[in-house]
PDB file of N, CA and C in Angstrom:
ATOM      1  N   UNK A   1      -4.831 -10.539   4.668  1.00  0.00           N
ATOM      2  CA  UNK A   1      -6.153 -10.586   4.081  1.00  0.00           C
ATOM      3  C   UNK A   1      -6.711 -12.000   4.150  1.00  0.00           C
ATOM      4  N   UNK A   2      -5.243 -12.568   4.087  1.00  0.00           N
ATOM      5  CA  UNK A   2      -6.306 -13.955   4.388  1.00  0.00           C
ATOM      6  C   UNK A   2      -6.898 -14.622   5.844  1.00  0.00           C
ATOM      7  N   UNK A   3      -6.332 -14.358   6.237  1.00  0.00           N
ATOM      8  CA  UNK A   3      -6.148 -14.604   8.052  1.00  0.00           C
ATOM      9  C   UNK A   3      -7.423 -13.838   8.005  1.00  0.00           C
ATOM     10  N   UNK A   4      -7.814 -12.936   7.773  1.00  0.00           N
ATOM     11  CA  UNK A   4      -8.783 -11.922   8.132  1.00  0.00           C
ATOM     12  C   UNK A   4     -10.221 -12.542   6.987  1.00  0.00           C
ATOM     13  N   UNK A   5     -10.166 -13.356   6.062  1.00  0.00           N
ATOM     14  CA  UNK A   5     -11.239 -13.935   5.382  1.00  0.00           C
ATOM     15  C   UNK A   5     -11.430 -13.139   4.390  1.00  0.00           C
ATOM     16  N   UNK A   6     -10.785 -11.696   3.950  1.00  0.00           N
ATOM     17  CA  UNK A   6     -10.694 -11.206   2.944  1.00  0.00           C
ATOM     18  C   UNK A   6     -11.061 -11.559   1.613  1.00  0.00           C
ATOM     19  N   UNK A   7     -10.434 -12.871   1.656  1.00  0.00           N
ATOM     20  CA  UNK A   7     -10.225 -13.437   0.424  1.00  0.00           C
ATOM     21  C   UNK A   7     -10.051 -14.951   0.622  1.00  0.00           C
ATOM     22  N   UNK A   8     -10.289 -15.930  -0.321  1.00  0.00           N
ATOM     23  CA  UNK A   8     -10.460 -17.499  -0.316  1.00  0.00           C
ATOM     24  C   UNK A   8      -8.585 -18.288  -0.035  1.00  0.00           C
ATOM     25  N   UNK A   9      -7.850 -17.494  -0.549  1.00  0.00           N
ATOM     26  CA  UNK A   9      -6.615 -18.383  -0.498  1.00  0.00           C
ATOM     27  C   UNK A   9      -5.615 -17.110  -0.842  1.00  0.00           C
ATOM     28  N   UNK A  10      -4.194 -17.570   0.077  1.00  0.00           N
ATOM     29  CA  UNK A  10      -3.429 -16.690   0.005  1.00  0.00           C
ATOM     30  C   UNK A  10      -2.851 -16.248  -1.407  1.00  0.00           C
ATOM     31  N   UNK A  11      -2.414 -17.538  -2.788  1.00  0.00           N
ATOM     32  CA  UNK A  11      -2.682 -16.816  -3.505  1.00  0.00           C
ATOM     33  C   UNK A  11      -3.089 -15.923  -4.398  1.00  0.00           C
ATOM     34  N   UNK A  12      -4.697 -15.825  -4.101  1.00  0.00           N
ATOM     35  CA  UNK A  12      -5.396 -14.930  -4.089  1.00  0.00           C
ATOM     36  C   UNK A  12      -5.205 -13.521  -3.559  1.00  0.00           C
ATOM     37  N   UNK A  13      -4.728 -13.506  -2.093  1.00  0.00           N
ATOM     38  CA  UNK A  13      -4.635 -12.298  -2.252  1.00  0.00           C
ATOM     39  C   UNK A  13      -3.009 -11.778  -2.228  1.00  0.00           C
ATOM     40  N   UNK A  14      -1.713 -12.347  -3.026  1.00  0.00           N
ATOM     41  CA  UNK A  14      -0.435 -12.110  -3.497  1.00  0.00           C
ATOM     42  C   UNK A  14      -0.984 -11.417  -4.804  1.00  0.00           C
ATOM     43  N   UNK A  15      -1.873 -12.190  -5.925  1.00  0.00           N
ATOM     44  CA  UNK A  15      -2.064 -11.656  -6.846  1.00  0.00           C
ATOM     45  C   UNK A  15      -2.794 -10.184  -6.571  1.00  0.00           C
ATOM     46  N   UNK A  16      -3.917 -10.193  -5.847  1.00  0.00           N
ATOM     47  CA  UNK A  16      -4.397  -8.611  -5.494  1.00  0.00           C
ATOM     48  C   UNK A  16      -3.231  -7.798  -5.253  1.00  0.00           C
ATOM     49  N   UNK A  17      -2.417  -7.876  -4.484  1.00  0.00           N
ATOM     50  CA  UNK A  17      -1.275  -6.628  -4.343  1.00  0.00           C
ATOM     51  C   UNK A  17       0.040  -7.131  -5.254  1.00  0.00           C
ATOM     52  N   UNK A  18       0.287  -7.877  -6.117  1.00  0.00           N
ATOM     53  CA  UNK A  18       1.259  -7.625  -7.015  1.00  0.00           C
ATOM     54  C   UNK A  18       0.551  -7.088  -8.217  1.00  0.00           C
ATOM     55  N   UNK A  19      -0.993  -7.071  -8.116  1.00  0.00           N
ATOM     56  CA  UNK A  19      -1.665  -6.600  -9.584  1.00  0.00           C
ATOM     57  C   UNK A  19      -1.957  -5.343  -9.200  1.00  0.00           C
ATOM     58  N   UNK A  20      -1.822  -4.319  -7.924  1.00  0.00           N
ATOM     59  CA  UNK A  20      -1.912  -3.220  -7.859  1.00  0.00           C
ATOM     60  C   UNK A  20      -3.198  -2.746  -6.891  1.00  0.00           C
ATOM     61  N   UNK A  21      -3.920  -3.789  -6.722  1.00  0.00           N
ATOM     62  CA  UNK A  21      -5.062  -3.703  -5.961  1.00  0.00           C
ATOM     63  C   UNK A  21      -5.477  -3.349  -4.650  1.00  0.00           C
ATOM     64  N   UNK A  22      -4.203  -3.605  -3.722  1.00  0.00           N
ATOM     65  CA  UNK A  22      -4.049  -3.335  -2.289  1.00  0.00           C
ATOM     66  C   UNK A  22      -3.325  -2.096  -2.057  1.00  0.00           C
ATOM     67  N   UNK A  23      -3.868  -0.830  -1.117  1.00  0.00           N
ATOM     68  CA  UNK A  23      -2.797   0.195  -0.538  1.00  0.00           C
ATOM     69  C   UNK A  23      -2.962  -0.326   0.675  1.00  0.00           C
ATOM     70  N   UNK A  24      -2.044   0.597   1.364  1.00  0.00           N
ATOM     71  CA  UNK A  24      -1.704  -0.139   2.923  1.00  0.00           C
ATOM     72  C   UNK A  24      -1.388   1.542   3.346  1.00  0.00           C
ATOM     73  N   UNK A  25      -2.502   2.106   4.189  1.00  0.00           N
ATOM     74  CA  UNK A  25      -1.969   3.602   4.627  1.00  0.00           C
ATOM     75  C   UNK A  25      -2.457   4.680   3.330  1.00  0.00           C
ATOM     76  N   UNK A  26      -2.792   4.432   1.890  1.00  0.00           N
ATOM     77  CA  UNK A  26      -2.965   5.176   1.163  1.00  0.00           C
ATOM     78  C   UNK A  26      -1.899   4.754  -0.279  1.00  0.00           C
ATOM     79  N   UNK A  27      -1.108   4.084  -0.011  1.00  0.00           N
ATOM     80  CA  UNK A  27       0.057   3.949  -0.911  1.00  0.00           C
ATOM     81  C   UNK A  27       0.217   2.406  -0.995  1.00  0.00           C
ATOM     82  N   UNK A  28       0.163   2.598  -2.259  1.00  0.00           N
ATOM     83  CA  UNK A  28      -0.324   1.024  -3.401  1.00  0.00           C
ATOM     84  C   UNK A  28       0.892  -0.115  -3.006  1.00  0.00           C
ATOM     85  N   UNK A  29       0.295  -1.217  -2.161  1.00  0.00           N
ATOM     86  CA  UNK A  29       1.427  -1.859  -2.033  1.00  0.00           C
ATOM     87  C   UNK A  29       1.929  -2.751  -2.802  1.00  0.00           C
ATOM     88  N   UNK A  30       3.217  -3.366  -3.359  1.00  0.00           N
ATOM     89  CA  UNK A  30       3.839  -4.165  -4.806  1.00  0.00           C
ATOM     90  C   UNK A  30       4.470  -5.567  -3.923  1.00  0.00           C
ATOM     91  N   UNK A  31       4.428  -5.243  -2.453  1.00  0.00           N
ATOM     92  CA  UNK A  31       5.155  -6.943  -1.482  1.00  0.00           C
ATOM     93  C   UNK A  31       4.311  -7.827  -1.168  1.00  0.00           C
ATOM     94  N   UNK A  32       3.829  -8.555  -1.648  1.00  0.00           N
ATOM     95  CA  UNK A  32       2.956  -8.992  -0.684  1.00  0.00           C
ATOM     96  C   UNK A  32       3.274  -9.550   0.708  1.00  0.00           C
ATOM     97  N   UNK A  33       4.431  -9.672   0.883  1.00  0.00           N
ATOM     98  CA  UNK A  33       4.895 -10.178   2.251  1.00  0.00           C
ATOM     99  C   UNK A  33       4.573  -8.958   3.315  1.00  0.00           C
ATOM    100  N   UNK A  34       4.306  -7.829   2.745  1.00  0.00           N
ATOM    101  CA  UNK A  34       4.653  -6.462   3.822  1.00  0.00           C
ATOM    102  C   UNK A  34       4.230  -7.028   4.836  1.00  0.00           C
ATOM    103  N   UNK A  35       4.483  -6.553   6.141  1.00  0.00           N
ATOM    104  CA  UNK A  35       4.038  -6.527   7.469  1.00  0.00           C
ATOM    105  C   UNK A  35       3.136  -5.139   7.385  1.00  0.00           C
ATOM    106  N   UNK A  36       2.141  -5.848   8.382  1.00  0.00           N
ATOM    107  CA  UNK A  36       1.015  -4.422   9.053  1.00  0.00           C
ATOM    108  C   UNK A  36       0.801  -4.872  10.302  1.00  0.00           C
ATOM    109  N   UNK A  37       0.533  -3.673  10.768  1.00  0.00           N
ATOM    110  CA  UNK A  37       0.155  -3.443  11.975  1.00  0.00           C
ATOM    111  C   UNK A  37      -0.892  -3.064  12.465  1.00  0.00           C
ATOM    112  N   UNK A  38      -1.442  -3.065  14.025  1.00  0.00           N
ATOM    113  CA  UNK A  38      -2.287  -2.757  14.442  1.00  0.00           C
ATOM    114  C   UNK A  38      -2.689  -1.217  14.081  1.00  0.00           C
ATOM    115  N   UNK A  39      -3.637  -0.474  13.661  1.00  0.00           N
ATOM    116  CA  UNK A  39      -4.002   0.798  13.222  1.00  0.00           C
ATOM    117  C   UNK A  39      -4.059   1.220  11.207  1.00  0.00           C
ATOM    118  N   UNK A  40      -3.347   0.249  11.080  1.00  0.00           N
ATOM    119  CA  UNK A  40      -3.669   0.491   9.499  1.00  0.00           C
ATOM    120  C   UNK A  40      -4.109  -0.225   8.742  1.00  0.00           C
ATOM    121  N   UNK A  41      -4.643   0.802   7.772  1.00  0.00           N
ATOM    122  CA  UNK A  41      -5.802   0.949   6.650  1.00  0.00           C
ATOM    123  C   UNK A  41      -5.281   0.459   5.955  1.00  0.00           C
ATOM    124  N   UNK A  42      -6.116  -0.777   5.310  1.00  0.00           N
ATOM    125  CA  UNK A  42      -6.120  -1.339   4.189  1.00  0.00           C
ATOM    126  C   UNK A  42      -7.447  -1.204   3.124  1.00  0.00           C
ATOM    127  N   UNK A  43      -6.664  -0.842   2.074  1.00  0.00           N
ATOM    128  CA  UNK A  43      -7.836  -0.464   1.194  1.00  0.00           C
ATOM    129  C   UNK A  43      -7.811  -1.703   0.158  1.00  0.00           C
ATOM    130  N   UNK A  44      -9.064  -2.487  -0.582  1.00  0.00           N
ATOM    131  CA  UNK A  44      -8.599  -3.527  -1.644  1.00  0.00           C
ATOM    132  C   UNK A  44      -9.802  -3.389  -2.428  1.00  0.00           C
ATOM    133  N   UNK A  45      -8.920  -3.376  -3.738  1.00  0.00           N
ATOM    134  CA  UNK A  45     -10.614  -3.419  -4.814  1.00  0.00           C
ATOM    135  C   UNK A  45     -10.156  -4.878  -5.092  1.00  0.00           C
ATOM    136  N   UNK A  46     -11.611  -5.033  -4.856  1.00  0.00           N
ATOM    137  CA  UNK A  46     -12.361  -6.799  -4.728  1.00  0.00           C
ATOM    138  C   UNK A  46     -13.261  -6.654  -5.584  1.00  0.00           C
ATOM    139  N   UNK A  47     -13.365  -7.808  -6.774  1.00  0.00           N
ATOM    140  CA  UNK A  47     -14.929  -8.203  -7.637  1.00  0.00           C
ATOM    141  C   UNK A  47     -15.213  -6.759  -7.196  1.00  0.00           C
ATOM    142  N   UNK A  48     -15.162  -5.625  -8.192  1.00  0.00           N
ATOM    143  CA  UNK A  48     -16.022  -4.834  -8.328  1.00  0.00           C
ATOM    144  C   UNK A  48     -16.687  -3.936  -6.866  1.00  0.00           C
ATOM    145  N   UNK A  49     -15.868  -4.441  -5.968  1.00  0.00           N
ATOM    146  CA  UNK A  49     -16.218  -3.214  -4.998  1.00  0.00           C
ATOM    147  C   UNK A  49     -15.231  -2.653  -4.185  1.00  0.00           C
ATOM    148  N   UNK A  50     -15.485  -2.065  -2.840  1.00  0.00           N
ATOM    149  CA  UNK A  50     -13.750  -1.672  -2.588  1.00  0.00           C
ATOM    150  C   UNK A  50     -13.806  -1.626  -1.015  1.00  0.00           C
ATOM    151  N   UNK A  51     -13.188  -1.977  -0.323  1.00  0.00           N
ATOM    152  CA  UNK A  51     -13.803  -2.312   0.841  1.00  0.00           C
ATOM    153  C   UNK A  51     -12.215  -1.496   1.689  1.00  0.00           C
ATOM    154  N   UNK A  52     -12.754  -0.649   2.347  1.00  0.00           N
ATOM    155  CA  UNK A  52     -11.495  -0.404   3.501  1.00  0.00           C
ATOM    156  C   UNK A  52     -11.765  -0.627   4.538  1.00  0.00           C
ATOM    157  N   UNK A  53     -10.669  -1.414   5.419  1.00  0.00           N
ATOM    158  CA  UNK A  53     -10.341  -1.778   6.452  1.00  0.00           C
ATOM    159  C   UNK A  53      -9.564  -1.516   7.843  1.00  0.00           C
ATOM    160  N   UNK A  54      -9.800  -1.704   8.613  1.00  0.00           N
ATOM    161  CA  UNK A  54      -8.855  -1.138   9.714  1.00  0.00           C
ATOM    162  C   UNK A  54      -8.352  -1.977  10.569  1.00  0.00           C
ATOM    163  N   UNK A  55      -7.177  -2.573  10.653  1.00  0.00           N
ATOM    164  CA  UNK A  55      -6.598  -3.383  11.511  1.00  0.00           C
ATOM    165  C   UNK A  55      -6.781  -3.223  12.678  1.00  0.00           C
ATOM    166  N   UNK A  56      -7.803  -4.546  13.218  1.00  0.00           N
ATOM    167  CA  UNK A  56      -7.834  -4.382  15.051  1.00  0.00           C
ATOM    168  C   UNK A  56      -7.101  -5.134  15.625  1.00  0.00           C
ATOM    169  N   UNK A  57      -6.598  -6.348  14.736  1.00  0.00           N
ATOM    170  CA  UNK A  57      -5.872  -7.373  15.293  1.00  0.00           C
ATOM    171  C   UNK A  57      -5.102  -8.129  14.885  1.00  0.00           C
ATOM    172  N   UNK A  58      -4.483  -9.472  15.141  1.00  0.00           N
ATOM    173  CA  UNK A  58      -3.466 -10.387  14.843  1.00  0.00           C
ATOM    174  C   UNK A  58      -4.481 -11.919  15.261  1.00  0.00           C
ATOM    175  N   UNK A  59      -4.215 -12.868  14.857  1.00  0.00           N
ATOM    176  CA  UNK A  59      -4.653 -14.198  15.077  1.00  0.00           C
ATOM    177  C   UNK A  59      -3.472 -15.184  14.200  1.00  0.00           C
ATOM    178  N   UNK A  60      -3.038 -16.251  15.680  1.00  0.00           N
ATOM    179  CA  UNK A  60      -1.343 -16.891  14.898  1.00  0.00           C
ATOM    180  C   UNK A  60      -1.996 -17.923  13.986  1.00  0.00           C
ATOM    181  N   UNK A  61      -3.156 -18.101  13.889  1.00  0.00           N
ATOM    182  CA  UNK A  61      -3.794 -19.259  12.826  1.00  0.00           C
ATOM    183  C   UNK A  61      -5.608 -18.440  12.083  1.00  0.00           C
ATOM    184  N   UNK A  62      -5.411 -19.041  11.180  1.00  0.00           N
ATOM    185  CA  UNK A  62      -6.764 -18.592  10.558  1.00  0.00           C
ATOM    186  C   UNK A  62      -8.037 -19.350  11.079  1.00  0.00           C
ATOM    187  N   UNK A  63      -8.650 -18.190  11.546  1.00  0.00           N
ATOM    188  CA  UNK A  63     -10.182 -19.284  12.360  1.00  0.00           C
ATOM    189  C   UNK A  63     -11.064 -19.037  11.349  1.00  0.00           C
ATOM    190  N   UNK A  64     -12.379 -19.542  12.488  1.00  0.00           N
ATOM    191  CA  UNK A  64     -13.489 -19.527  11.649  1.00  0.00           C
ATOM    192  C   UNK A  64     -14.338 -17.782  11.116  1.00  0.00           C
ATOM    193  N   UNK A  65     -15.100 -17.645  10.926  1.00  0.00           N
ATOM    194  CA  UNK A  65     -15.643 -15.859  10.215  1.00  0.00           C
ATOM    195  C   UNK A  65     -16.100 -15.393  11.298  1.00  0.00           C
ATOM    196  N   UNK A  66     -16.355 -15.872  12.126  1.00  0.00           N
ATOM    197  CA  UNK A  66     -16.772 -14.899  13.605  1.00  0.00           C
ATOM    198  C   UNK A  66     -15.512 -13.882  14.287  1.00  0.00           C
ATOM    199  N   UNK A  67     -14.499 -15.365  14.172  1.00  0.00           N
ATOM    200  CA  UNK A  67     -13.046 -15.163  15.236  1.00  0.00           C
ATOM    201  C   UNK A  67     -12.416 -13.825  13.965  1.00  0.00           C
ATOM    202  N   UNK A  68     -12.430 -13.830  12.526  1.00  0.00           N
ATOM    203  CA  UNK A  68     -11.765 -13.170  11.796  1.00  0.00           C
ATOM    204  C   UNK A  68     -12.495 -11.598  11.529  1.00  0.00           C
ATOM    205  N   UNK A  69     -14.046 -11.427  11.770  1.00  0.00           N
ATOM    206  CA  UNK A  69     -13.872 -10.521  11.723  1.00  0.00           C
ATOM    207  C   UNK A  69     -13.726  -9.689  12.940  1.00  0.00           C
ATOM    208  N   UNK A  70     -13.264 -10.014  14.141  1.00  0.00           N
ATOM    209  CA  UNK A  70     -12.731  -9.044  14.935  1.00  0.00           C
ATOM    210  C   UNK A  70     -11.546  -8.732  15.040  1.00  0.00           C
ATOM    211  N   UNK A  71     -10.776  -8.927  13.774  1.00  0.00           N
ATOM    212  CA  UNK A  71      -9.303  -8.499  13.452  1.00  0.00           C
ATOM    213  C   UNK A  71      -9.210  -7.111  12.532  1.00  0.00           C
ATOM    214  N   UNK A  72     -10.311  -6.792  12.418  1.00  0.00           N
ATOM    215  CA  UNK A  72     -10.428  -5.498  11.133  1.00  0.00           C
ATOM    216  C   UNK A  72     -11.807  -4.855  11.476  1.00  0.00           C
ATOM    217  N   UNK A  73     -11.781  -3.255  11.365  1.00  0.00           N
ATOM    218  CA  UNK A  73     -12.816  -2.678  11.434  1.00  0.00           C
ATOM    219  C   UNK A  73     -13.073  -2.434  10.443  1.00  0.00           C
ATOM    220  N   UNK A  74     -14.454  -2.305   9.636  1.00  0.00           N
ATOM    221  CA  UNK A  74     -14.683  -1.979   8.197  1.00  0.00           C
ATOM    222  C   UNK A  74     -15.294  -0.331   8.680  1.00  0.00           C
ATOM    223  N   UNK A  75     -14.297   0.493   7.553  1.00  0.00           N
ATOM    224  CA  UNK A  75     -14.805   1.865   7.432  1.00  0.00           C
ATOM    225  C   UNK A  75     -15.936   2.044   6.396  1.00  0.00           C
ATOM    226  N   UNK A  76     -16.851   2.989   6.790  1.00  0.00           N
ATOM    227  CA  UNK A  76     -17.736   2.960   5.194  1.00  0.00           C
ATOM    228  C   UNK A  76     -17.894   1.988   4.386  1.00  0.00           C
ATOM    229  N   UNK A  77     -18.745   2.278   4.156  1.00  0.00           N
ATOM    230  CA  UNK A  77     -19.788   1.504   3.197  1.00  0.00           C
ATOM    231  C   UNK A  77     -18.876   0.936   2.059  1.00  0.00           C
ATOM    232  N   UNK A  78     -19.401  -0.584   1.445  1.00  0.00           N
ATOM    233  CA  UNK A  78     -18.655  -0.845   0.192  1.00  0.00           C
ATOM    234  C   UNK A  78     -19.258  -0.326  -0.836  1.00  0.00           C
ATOM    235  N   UNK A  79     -18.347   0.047  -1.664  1.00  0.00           N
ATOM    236  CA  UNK A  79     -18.479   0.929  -2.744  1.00  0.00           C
ATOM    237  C   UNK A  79     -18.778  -0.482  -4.295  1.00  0.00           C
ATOM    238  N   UNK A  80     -19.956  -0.601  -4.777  1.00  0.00           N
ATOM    239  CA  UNK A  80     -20.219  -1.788  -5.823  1.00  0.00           C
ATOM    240  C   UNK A  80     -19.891  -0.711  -7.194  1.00  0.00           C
TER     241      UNK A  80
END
């Protein structure tokens, strides 16, 4: 999530999935280390909205918001 601009700082988003906030596939993830892969859905309630995602890609360093969002497809609309 962070690599992808998701979110401001990685522990930012450790706390989202140890506080229950992140599924990965449908099912609430508690690691934040998990590995994902290319094809799966990440779902995250963020400030009040909920944004799902679809893994398009990998990047070995975090770029700038152009380069990051072609690592994730956003499904549907965010939900406020």
């Amino acid at each position: 999530m962070w690599h992808a601009r998701v979110v401001k700082a990685r522990t930012s988003a450790a706390e989202l999935v140890e506080s229950g906030h992140v599924r990965i596939n449908g099912t609430r993830e508690k690691s934040p280390g998990h590995a994902i892969k290319i094809g799966d859905v990440i779902t995250v309630a963020l400030d009040r909205t909920v944004r799902v995602l679809k893994v398009t890609g990998f990047n070995e360093r975090r770029g700038d918001a152009a380069s990051a969002r072609v690592l994730y497809e956003e499904l549907g609309e965010r939900k406020e």
